[in-house]
PDB file of N, CA and C in Angstrom:
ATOM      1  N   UNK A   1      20.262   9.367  16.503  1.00  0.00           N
ATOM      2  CA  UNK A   1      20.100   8.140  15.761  1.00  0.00           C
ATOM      3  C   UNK A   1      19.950   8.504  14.291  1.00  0.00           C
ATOM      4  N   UNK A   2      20.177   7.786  13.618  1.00  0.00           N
ATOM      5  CA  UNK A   2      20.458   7.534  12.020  1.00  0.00           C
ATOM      6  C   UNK A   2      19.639   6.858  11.214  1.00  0.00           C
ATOM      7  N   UNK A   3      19.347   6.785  10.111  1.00  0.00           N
ATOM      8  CA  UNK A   3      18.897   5.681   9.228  1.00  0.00           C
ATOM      9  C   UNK A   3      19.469   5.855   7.871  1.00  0.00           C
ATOM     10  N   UNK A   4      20.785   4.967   8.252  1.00  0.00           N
ATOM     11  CA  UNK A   4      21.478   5.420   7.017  1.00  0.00           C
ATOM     12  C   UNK A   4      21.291   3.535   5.997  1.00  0.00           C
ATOM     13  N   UNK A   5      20.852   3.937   4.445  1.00  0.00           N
ATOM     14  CA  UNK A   5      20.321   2.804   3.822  1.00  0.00           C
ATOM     15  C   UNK A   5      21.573   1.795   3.945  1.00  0.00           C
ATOM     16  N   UNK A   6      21.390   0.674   3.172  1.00  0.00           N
ATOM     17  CA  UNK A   6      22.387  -0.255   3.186  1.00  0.00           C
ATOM     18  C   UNK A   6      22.729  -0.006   1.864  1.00  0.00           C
ATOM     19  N   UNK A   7      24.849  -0.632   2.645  1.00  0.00           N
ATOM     20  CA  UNK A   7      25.282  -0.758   0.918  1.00  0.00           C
ATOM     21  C   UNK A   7      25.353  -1.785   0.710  1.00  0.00           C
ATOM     22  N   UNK A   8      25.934  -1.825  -0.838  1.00  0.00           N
ATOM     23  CA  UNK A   8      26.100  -3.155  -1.531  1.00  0.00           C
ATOM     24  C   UNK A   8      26.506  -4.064  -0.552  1.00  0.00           C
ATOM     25  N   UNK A   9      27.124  -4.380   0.187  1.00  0.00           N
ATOM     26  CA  UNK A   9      27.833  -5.526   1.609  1.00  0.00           C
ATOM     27  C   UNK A   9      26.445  -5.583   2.090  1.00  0.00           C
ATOM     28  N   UNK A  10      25.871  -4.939   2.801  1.00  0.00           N
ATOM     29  CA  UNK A  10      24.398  -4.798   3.988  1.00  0.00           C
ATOM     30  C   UNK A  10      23.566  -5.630   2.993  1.00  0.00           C
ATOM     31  N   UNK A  11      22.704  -4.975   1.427  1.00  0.00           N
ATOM     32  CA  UNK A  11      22.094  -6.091   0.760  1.00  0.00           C
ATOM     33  C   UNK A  11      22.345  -7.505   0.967  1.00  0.00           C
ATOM     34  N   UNK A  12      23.585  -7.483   0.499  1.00  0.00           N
ATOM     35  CA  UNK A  12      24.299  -8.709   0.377  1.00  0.00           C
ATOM     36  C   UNK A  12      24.184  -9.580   1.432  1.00  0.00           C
ATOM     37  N   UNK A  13      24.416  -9.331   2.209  1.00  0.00           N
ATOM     38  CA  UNK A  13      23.796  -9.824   3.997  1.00  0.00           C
ATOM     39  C   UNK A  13      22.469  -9.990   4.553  1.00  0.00           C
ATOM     40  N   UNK A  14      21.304  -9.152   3.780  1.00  0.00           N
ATOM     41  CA  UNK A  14      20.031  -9.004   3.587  1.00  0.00           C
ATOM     42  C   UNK A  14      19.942 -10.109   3.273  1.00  0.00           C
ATOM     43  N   UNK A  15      20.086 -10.430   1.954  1.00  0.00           N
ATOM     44  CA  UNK A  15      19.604 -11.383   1.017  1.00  0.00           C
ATOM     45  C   UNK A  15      20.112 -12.735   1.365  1.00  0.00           C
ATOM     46  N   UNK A  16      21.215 -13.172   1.857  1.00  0.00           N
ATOM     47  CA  UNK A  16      21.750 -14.291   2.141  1.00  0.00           C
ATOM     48  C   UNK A  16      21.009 -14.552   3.535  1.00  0.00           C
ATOM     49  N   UNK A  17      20.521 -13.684   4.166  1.00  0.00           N
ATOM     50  CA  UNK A  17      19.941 -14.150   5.710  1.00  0.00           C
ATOM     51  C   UNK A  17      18.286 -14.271   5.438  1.00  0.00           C
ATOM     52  N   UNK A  18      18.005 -13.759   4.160  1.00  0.00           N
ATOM     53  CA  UNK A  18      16.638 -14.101   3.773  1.00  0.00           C
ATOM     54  C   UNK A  18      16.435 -15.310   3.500  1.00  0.00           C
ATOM     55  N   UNK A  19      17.377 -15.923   2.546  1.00  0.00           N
ATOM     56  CA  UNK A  19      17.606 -17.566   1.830  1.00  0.00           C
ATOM     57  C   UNK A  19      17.508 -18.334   2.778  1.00  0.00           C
ATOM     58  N   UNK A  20      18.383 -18.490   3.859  1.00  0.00           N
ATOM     59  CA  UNK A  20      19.312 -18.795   5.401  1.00  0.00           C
ATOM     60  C   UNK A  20      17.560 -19.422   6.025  1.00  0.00           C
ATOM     61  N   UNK A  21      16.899 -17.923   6.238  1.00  0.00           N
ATOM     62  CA  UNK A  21      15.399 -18.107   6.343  1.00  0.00           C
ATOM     63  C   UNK A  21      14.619 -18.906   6.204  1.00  0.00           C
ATOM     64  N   UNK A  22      14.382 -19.065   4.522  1.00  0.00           N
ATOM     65  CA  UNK A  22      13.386 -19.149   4.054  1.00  0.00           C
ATOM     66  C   UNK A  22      13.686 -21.121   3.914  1.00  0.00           C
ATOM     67  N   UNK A  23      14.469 -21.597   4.185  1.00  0.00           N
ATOM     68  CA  UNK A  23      14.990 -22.558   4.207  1.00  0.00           C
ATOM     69  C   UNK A  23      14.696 -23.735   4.931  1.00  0.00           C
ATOM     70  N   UNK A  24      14.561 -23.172   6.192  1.00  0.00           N
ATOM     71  CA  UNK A  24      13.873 -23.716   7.452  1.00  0.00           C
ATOM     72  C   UNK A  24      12.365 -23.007   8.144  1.00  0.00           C
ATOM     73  N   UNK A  25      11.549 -23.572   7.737  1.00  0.00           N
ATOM     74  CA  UNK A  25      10.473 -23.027   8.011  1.00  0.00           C
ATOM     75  C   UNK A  25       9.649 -22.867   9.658  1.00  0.00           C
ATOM     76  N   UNK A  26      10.560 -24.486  10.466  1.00  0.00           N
ATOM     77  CA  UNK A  26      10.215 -24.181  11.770  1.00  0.00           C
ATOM     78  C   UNK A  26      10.141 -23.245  12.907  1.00  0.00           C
ATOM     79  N   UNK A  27      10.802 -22.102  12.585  1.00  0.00           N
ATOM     80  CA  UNK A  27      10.425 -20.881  13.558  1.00  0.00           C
ATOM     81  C   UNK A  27       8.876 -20.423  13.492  1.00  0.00           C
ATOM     82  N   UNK A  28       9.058 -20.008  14.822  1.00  0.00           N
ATOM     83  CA  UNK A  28       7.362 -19.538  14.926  1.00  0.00           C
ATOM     84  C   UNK A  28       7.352 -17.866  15.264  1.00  0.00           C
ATOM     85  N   UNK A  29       9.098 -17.738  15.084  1.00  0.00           N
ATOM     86  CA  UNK A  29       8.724 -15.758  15.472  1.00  0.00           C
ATOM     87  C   UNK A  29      10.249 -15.507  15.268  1.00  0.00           C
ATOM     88  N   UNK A  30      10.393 -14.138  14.427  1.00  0.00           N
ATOM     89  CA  UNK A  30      11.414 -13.521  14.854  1.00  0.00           C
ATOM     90  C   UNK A  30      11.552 -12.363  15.292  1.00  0.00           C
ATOM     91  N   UNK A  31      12.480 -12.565  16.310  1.00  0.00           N
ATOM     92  CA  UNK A  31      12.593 -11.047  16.885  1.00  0.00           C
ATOM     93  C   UNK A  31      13.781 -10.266  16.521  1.00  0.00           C
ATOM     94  N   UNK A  32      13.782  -8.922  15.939  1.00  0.00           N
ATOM     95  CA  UNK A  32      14.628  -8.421  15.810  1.00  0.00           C
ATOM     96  C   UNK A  32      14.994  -6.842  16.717  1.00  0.00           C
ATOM     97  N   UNK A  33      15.861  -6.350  16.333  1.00  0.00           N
ATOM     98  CA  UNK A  33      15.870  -5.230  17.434  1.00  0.00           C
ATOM     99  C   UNK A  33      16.805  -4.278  16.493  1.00  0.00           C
ATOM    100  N   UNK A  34      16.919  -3.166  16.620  1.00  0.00           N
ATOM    101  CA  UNK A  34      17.377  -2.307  16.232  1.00  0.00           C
ATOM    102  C   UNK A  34      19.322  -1.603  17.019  1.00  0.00           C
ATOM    103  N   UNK A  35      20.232  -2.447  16.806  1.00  0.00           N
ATOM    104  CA  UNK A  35      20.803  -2.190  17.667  1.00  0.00           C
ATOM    105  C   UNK A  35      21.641  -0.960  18.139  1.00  0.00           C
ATOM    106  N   UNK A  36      21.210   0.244  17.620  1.00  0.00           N
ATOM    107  CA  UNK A  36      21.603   1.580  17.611  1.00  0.00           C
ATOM    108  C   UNK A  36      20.965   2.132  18.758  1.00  0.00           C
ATOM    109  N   UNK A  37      19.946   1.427  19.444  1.00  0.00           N
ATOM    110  CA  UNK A  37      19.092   1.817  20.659  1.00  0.00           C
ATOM    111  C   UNK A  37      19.928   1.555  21.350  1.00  0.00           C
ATOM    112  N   UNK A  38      20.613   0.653  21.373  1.00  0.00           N
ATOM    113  CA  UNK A  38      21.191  -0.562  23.307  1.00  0.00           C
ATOM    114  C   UNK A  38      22.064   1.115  23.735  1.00  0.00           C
ATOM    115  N   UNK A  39      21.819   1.529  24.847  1.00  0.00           N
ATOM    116  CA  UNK A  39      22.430   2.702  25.638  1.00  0.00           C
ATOM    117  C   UNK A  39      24.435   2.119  25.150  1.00  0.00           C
ATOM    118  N   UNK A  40      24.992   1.460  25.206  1.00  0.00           N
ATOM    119  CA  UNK A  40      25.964   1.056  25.320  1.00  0.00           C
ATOM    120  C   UNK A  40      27.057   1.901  24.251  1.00  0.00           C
ATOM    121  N   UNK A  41      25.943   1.746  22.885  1.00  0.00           N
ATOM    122  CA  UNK A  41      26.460   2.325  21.913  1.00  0.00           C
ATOM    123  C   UNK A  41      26.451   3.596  21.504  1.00  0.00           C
ATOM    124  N   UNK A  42      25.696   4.379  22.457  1.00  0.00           N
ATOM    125  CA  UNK A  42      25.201   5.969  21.987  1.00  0.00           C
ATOM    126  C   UNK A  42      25.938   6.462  22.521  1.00  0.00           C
TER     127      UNK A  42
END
């Protein structure tokens, strides 16, 4: 496994899914996952 930073595109996707976010306040959780784990892809 890797942790390679984000580029300019990945920010860019960062930041627009932050806005996307911050927009609608009714969630009560997010879950995220790391998807370099799922066996499928290794």
């Amino acid at each position: 496994m890797s942790n390679v930073p984000l580029n300019d595109e990945g920010i860019r996707q960062a930041i627009n899914l932050l806005n996307r976010l911050s927009e609608d306040k009714s969630w009560d959780m997010i879950i995220t996952s790391d998807i370099s784990s799922f066996p499928i892809l290794n």
